[in-house]
PDB file of N, CA and C in Angstrom:
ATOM      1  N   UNK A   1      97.260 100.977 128.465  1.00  0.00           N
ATOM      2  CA  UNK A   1      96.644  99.674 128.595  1.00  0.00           C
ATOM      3  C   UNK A   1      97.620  98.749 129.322  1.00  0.00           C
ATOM      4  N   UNK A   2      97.260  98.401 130.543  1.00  0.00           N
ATOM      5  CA  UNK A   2      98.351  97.527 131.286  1.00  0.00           C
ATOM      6  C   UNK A   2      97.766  95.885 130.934  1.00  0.00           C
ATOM      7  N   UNK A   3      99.195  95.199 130.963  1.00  0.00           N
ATOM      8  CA  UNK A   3      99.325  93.647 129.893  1.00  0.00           C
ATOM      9  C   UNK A   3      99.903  93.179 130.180  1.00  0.00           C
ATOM     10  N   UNK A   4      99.169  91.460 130.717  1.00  0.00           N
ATOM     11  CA  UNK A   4     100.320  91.053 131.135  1.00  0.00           C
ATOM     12  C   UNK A   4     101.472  90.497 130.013  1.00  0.00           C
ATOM     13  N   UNK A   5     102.806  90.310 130.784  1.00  0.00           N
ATOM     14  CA  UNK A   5     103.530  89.628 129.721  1.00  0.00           C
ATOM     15  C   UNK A   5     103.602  88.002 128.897  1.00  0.00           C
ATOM     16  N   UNK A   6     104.034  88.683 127.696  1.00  0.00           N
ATOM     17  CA  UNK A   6     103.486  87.627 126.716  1.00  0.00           C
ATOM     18  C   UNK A   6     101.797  87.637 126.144  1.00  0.00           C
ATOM     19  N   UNK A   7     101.393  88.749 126.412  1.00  0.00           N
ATOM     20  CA  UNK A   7      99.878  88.647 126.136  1.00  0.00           C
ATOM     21  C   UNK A   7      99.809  89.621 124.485  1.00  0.00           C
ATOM     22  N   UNK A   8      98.719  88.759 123.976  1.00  0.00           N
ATOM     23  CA  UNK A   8      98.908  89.750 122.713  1.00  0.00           C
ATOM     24  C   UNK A   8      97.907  90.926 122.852  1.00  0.00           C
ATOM     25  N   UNK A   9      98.065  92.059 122.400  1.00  0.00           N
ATOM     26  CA  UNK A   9      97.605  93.738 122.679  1.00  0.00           C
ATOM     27  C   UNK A   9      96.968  94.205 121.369  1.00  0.00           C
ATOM     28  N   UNK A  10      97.434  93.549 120.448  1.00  0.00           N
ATOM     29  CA  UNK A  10      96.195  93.939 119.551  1.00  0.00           C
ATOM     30  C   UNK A  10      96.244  93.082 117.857  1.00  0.00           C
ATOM     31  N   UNK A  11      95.574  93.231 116.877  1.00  0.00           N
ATOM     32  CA  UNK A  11      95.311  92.853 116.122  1.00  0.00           C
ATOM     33  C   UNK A  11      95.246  93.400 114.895  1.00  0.00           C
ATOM     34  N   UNK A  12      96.014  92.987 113.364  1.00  0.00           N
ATOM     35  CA  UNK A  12      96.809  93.859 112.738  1.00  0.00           C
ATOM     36  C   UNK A  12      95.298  93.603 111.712  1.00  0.00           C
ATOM     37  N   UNK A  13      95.308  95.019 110.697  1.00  0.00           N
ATOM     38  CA  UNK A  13      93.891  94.798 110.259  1.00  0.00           C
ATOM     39  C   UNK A  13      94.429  94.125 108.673  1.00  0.00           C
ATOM     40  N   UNK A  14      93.691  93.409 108.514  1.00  0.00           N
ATOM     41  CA  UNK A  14      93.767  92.155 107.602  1.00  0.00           C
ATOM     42  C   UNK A  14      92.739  91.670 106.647  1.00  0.00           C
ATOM     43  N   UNK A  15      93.140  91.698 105.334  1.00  0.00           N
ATOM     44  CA  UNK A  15      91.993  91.700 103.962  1.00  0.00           C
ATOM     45  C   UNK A  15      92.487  89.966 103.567  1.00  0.00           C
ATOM     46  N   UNK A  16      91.375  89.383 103.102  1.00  0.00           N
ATOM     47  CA  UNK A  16      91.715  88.036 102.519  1.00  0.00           C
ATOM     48  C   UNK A  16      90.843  87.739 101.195  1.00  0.00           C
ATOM     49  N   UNK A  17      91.501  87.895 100.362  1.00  0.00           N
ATOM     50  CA  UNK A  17      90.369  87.462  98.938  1.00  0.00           C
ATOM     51  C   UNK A  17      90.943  86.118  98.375  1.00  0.00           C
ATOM     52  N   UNK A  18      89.967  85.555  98.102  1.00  0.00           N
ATOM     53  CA  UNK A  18      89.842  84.310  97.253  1.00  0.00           C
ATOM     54  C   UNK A  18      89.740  84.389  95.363  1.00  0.00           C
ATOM     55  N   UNK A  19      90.869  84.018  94.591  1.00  0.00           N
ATOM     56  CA  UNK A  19      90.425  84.033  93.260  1.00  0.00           C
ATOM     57  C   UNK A  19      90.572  82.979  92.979  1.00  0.00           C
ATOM     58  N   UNK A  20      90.230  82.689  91.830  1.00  0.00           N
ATOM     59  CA  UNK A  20      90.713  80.893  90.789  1.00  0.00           C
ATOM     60  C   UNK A  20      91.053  79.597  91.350  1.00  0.00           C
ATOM     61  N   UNK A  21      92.615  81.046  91.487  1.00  0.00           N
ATOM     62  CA  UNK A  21      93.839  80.069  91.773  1.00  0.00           C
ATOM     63  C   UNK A  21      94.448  80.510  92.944  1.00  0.00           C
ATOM     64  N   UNK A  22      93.860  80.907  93.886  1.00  0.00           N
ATOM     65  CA  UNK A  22      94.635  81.347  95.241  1.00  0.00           C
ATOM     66  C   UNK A  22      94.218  81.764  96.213  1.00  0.00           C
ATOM     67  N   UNK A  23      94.427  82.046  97.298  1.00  0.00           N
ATOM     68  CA  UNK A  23      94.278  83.080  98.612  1.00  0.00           C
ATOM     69  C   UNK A  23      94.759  83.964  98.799  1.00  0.00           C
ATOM     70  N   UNK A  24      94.895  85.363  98.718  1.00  0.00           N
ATOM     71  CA  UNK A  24      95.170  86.148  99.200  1.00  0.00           C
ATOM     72  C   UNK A  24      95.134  86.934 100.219  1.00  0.00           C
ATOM     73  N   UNK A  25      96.404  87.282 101.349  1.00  0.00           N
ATOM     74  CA  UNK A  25      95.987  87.870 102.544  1.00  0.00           C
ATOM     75  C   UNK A  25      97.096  88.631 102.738  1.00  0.00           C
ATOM     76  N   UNK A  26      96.871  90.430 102.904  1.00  0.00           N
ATOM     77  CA  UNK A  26      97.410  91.186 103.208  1.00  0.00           C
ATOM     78  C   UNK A  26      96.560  91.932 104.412  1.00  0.00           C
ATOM     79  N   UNK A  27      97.942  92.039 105.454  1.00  0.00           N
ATOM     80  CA  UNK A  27      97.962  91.811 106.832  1.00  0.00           C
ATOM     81  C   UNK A  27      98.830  93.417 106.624  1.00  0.00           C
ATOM     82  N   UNK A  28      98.135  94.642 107.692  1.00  0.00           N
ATOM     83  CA  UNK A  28      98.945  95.759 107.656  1.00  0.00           C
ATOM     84  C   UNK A  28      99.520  95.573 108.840  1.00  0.00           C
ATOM     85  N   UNK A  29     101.032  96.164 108.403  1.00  0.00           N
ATOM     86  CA  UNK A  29     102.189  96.273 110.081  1.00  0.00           C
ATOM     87  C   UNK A  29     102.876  97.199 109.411  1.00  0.00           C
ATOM     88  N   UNK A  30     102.406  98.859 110.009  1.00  0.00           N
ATOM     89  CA  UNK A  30     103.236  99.510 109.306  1.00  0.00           C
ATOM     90  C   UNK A  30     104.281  99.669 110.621  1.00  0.00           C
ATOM     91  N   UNK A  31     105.762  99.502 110.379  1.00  0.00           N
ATOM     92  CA  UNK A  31     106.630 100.103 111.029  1.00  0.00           C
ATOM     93  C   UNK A  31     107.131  98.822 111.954  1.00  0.00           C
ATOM     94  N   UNK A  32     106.991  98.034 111.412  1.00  0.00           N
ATOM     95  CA  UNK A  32     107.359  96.609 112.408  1.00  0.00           C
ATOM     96  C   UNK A  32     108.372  96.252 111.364  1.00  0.00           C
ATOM     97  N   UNK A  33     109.351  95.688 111.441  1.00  0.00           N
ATOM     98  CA  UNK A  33     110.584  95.462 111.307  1.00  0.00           C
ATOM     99  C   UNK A  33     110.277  93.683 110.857  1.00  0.00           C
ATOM    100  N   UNK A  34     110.603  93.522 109.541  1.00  0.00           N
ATOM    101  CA  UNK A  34     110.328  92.019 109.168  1.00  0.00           C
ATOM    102  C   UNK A  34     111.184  91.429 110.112  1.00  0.00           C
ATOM    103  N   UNK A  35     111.644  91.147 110.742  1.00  0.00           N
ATOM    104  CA  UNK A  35     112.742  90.365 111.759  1.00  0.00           C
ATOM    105  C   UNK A  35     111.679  90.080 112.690  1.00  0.00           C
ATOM    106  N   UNK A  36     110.964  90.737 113.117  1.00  0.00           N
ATOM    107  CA  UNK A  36     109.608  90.698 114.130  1.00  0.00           C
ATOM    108  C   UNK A  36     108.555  90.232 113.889  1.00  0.00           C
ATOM    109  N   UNK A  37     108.483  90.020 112.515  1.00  0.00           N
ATOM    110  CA  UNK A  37     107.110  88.862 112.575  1.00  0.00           C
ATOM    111  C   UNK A  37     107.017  87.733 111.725  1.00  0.00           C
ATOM    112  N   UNK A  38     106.265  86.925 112.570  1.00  0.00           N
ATOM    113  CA  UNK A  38     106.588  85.285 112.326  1.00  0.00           C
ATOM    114  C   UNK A  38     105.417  84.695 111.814  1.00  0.00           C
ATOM    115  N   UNK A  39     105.458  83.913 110.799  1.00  0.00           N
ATOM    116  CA  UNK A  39     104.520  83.030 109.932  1.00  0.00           C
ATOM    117  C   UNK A  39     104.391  81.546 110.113  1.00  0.00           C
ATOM    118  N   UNK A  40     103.223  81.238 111.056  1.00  0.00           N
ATOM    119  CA  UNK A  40     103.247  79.551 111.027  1.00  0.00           C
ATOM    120  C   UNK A  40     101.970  79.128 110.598  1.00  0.00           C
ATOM    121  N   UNK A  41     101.790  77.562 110.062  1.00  0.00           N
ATOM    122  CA  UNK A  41     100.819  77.157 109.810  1.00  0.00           C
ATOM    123  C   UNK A  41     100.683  76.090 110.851  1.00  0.00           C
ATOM    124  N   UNK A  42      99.465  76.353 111.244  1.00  0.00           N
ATOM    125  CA  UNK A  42      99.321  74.857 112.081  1.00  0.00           C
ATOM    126  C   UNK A  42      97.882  74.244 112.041  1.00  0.00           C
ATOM    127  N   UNK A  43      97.975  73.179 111.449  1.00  0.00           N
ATOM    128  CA  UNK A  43      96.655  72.635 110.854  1.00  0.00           C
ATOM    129  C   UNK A  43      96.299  73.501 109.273  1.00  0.00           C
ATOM    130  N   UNK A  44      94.962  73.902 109.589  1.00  0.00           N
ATOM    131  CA  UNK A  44      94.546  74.425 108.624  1.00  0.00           C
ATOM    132  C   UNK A  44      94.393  76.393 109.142  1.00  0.00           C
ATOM    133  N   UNK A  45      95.261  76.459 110.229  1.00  0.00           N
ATOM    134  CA  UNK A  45      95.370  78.125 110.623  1.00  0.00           C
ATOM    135  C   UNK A  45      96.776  78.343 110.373  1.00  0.00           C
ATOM    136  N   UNK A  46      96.321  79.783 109.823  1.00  0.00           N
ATOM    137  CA  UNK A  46      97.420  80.751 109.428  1.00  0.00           C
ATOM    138  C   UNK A  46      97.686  81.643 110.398  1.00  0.00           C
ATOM    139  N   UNK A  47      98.695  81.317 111.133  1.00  0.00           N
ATOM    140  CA  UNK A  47      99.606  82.245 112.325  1.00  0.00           C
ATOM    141  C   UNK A  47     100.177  83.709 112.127  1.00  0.00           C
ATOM    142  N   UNK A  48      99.759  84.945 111.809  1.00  0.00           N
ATOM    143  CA  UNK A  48     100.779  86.159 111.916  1.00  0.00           C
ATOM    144  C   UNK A  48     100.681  86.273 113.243  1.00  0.00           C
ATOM    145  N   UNK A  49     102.022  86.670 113.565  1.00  0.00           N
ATOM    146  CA  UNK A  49     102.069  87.217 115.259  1.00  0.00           C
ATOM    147  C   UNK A  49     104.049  88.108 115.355  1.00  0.00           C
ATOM    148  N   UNK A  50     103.768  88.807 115.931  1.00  0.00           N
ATOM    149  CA  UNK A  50     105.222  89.410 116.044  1.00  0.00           C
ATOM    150  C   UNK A  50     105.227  90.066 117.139  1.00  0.00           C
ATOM    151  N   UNK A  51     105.796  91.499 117.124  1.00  0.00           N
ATOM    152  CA  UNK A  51     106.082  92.263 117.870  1.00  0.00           C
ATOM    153  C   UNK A  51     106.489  94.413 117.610  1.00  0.00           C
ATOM    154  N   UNK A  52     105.373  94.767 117.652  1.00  0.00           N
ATOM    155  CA  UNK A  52     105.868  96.415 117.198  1.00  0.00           C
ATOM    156  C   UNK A  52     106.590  96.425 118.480  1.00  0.00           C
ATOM    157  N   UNK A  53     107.854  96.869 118.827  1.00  0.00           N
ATOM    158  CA  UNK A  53     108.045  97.992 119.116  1.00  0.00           C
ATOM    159  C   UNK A  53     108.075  99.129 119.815  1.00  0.00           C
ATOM    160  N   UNK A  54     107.635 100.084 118.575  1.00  0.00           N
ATOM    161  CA  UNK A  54     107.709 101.341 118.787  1.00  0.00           C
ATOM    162  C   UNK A  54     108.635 102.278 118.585  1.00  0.00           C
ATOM    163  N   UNK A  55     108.877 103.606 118.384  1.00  0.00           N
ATOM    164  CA  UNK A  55     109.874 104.150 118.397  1.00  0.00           C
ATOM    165  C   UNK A  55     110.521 104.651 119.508  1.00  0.00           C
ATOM    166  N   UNK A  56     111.757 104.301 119.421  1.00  0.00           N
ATOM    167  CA  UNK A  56     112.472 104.367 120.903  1.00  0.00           C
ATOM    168  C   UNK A  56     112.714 106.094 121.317  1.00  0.00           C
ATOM    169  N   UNK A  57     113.400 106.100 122.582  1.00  0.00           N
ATOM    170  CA  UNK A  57     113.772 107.884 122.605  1.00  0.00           C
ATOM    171  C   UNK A  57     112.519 108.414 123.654  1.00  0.00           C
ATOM    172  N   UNK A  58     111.282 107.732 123.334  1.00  0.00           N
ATOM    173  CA  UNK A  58     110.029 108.226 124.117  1.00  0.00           C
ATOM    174  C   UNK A  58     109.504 107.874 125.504  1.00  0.00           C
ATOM    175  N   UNK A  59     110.584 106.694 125.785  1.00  0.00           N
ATOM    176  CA  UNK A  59     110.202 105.969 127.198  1.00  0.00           C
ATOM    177  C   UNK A  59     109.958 107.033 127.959  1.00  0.00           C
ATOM    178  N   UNK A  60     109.804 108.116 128.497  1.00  0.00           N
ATOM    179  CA  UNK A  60     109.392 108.848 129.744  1.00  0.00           C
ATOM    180  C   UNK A  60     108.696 109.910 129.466  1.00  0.00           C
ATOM    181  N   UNK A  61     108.500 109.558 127.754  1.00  0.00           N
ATOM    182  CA  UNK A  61     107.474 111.324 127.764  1.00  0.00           C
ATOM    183  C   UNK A  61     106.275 110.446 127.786  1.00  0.00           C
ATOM    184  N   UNK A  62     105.152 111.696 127.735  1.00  0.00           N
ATOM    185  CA  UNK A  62     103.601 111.719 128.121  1.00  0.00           C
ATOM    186  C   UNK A  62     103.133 111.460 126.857  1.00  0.00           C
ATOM    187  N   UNK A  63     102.025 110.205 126.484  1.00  0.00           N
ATOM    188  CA  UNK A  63     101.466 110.886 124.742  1.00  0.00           C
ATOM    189  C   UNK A  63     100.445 111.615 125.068  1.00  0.00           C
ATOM    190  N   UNK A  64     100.259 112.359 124.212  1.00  0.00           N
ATOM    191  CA  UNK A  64      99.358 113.299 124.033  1.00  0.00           C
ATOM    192  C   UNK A  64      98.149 112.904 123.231  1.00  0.00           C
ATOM    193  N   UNK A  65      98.608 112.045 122.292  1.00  0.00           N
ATOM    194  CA  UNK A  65      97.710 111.380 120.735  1.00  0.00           C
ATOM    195  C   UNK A  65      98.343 109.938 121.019  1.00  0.00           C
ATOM    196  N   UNK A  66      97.807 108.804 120.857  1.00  0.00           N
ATOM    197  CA  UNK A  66      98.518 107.764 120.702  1.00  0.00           C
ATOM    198  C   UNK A  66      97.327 107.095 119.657  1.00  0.00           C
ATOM    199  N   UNK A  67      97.310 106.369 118.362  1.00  0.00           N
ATOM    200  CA  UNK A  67      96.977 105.921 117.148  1.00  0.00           C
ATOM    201  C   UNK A  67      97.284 104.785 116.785  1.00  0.00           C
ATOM    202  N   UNK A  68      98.652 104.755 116.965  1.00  0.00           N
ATOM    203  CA  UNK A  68      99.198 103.963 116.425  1.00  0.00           C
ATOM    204  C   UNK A  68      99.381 102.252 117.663  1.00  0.00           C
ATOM    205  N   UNK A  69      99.190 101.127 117.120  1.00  0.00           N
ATOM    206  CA  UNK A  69      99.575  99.717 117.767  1.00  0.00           C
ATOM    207  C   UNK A  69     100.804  99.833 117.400  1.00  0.00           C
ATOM    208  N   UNK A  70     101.232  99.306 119.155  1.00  0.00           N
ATOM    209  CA  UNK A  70     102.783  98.877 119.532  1.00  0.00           C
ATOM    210  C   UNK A  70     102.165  97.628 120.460  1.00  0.00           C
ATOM    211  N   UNK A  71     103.430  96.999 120.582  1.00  0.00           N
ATOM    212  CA  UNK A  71     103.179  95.456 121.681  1.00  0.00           C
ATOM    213  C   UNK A  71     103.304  94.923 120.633  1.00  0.00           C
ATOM    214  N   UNK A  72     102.812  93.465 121.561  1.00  0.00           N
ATOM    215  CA  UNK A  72     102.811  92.052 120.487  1.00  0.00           C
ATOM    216  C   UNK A  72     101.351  91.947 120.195  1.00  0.00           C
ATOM    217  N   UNK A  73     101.197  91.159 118.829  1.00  0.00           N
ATOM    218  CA  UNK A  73     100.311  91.645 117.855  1.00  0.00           C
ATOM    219  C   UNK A  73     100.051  89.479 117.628  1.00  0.00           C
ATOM    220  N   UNK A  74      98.889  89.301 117.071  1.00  0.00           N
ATOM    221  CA  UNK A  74      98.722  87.978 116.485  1.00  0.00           C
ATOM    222  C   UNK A  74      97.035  88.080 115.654  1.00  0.00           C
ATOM    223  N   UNK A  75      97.411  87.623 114.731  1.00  0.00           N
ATOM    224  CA  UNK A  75      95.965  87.341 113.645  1.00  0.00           C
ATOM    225  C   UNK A  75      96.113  85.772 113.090  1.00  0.00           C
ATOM    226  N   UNK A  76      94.767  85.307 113.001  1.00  0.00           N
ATOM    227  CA  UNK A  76      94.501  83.948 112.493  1.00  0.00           C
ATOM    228  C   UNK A  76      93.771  83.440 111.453  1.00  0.00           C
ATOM    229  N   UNK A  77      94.123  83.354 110.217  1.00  0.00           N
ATOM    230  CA  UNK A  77      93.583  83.488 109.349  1.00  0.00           C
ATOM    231  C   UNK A  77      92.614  81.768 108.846  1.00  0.00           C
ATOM    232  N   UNK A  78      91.910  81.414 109.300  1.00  0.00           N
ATOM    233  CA  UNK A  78      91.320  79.856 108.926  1.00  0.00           C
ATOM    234  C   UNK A  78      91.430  79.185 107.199  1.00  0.00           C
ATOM    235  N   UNK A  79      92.450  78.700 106.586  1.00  0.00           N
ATOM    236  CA  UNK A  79      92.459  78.467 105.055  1.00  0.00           C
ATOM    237  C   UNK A  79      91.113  77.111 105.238  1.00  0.00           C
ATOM    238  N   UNK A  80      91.138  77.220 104.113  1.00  0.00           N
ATOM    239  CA  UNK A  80      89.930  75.899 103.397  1.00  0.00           C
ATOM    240  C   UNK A  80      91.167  74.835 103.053  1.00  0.00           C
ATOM    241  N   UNK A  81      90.617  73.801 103.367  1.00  0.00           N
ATOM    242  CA  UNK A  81      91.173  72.358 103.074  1.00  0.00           C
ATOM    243  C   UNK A  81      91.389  72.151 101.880  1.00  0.00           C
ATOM    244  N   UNK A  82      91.269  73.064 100.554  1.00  0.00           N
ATOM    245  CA  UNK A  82      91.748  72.392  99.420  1.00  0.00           C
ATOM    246  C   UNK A  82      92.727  73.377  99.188  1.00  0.00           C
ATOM    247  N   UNK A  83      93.817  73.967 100.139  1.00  0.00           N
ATOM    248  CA  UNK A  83      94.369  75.166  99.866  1.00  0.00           C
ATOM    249  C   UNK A  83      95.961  74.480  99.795  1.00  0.00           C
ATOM    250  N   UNK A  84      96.843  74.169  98.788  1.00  0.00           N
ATOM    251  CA  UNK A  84      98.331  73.609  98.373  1.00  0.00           C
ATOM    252  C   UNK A  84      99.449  74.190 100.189  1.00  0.00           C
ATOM    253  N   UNK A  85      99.221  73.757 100.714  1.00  0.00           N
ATOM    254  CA  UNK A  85      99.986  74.527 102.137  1.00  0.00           C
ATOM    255  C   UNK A  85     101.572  74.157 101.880  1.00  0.00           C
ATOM    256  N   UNK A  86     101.686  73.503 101.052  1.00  0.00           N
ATOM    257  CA  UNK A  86     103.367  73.304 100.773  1.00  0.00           C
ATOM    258  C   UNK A  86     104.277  74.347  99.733  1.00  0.00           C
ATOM    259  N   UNK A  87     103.377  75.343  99.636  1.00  0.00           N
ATOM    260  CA  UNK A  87     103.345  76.322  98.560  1.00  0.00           C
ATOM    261  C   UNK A  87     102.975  77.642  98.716  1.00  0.00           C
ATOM    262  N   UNK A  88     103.112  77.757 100.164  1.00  0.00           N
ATOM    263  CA  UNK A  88     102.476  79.558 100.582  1.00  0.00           C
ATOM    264  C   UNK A  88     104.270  80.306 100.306  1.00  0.00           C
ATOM    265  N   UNK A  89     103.948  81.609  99.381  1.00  0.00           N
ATOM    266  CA  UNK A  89     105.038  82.830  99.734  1.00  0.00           C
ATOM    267  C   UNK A  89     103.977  83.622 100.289  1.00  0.00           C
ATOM    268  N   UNK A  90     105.432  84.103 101.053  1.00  0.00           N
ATOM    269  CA  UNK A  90     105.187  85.660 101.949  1.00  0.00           C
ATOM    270  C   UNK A  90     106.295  86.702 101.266  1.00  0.00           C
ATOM    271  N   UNK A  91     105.508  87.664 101.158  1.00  0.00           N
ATOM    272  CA  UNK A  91     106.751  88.695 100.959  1.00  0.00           C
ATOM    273  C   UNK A  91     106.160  90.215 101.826  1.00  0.00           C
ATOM    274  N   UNK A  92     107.132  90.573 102.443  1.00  0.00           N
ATOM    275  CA  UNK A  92     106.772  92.238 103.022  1.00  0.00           C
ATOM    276  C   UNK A  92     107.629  93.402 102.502  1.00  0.00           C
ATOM    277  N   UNK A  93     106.494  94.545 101.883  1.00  0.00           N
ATOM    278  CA  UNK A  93     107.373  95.410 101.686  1.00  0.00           C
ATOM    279  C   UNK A  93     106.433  96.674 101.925  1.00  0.00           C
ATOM    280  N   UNK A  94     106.482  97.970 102.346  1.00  0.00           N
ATOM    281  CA  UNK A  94     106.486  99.338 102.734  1.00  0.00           C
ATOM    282  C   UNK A  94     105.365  98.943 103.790  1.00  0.00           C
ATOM    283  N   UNK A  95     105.403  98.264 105.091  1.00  0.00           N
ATOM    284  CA  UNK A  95     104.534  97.979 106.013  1.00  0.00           C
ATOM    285  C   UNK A  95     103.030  96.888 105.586  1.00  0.00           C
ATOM    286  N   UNK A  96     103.157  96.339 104.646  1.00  0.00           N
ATOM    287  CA  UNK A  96     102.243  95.893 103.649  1.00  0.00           C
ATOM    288  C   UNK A  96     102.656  93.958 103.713  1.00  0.00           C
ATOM    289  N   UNK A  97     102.216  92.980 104.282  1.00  0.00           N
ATOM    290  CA  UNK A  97     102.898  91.696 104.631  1.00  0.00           C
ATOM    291  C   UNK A  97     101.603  91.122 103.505  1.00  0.00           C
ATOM    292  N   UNK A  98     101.847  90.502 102.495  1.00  0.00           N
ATOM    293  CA  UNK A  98     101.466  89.564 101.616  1.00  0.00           C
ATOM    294  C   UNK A  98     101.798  88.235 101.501  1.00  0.00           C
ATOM    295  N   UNK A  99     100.366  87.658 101.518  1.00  0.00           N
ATOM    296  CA  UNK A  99     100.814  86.227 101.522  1.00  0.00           C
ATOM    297  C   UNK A  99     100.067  84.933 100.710  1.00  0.00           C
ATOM    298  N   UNK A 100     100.422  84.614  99.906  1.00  0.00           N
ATOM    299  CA  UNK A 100      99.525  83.827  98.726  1.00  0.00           C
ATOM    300  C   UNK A 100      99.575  82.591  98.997  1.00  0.00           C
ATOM    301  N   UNK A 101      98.455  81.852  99.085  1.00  0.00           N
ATOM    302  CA  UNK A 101      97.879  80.437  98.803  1.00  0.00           C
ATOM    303  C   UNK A 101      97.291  79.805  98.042  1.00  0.00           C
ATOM    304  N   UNK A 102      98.688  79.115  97.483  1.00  0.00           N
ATOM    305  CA  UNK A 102      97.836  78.633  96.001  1.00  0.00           C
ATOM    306  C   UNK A 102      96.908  77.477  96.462  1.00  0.00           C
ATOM    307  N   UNK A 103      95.768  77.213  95.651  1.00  0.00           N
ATOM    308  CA  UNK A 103      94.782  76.396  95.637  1.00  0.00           C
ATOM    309  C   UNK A 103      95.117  74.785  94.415  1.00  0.00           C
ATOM    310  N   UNK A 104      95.029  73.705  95.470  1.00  0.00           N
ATOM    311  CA  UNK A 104      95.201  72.403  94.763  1.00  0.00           C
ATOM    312  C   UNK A 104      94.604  72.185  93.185  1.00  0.00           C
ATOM    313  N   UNK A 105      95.504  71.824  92.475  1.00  0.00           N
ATOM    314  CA  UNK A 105      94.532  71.987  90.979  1.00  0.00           C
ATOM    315  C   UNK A 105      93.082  71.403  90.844  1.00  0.00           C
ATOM    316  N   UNK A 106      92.949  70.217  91.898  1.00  0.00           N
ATOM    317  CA  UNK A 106      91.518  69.414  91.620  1.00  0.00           C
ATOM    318  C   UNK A 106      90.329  70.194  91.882  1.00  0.00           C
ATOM    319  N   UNK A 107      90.712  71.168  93.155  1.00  0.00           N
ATOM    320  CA  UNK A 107      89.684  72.035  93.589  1.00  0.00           C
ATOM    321  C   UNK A 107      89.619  73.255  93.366  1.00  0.00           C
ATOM    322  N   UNK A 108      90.186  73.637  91.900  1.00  0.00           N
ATOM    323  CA  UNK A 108      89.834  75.152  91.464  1.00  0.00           C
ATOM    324  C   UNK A 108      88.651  75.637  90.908  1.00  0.00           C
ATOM    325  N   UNK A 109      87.616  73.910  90.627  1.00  0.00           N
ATOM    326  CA  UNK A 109      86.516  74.599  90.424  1.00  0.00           C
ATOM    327  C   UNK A 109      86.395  73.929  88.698  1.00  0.00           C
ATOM    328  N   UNK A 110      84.895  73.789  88.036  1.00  0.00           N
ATOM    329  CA  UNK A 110      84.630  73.755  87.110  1.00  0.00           C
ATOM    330  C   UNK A 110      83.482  74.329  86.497  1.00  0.00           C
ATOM    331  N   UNK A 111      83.365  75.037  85.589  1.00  0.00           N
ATOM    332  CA  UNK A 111      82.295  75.563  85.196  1.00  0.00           C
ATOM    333  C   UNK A 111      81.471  74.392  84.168  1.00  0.00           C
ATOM    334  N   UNK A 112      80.199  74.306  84.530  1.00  0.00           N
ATOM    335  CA  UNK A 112      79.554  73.652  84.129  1.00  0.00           C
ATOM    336  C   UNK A 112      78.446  74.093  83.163  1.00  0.00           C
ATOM    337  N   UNK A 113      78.616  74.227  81.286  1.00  0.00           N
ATOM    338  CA  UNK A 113      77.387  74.715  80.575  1.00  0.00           C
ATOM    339  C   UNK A 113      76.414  73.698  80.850  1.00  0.00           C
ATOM    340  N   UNK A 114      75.518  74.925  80.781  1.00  0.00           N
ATOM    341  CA  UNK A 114      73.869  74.513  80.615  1.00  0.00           C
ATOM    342  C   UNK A 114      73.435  74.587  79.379  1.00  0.00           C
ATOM    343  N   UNK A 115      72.617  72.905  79.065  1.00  0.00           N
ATOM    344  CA  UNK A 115      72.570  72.512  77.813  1.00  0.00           C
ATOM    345  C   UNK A 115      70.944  73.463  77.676  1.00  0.00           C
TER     346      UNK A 115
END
């Protein structure tokens, strides 16, 4: 796939669930090197974007199978306006990038009985 530079090449596949008290979004990058990918918020969007890579040693052979995303990579995740943004962790571990958004206490919601 020829690209120009600085262009992003593909898109990391990405689950987002909503509970109670939070957002949840795990973003797969297997084999990308946490040093390589970067977390911004701007507005009410959630920025992943980095860079695979690849494994080195292969520059001149032929693939035969290619599967796997290399290049630069970016996903955008849209949060809801009642989401605490002064309060997101990220943590990455075995290719697996997690990232929680806690939700403002006013807007977690009330259950309302029916009389």
């Amino acid at each position: 796939m020829e690209v120009e530079e600085g262009k992003v090449v593909w898109r990391p596949a990405t689950d987002v669930f909503e509970s109670e008290n939070e957002i949840v979004i795990h973003c797969d990058l297997p084999g990308v090197p946490k040093e390589e990918i970067n977390i911004e918020l701007v507005g009410n969007q959630l920025i992943i974007s980095g860079e695979h890579k690849g494994v080195s040693g292969f520059e001149s052979a032929t693939s035969r199978v290619r599967e796997r995303n290399i290049g630069r990579f970016r996903k955008i995740v849209h949060l809801p306006p009642e989401t605490d943004k002064d309060n997101i962790q990220a943590k990455y571990e075995n290719g697996l990038l997690e990232i929680k958004v806690p939700k403002k206490p006013e807007q977690k919601g009330k259950k309302i009985a029916l009389q």
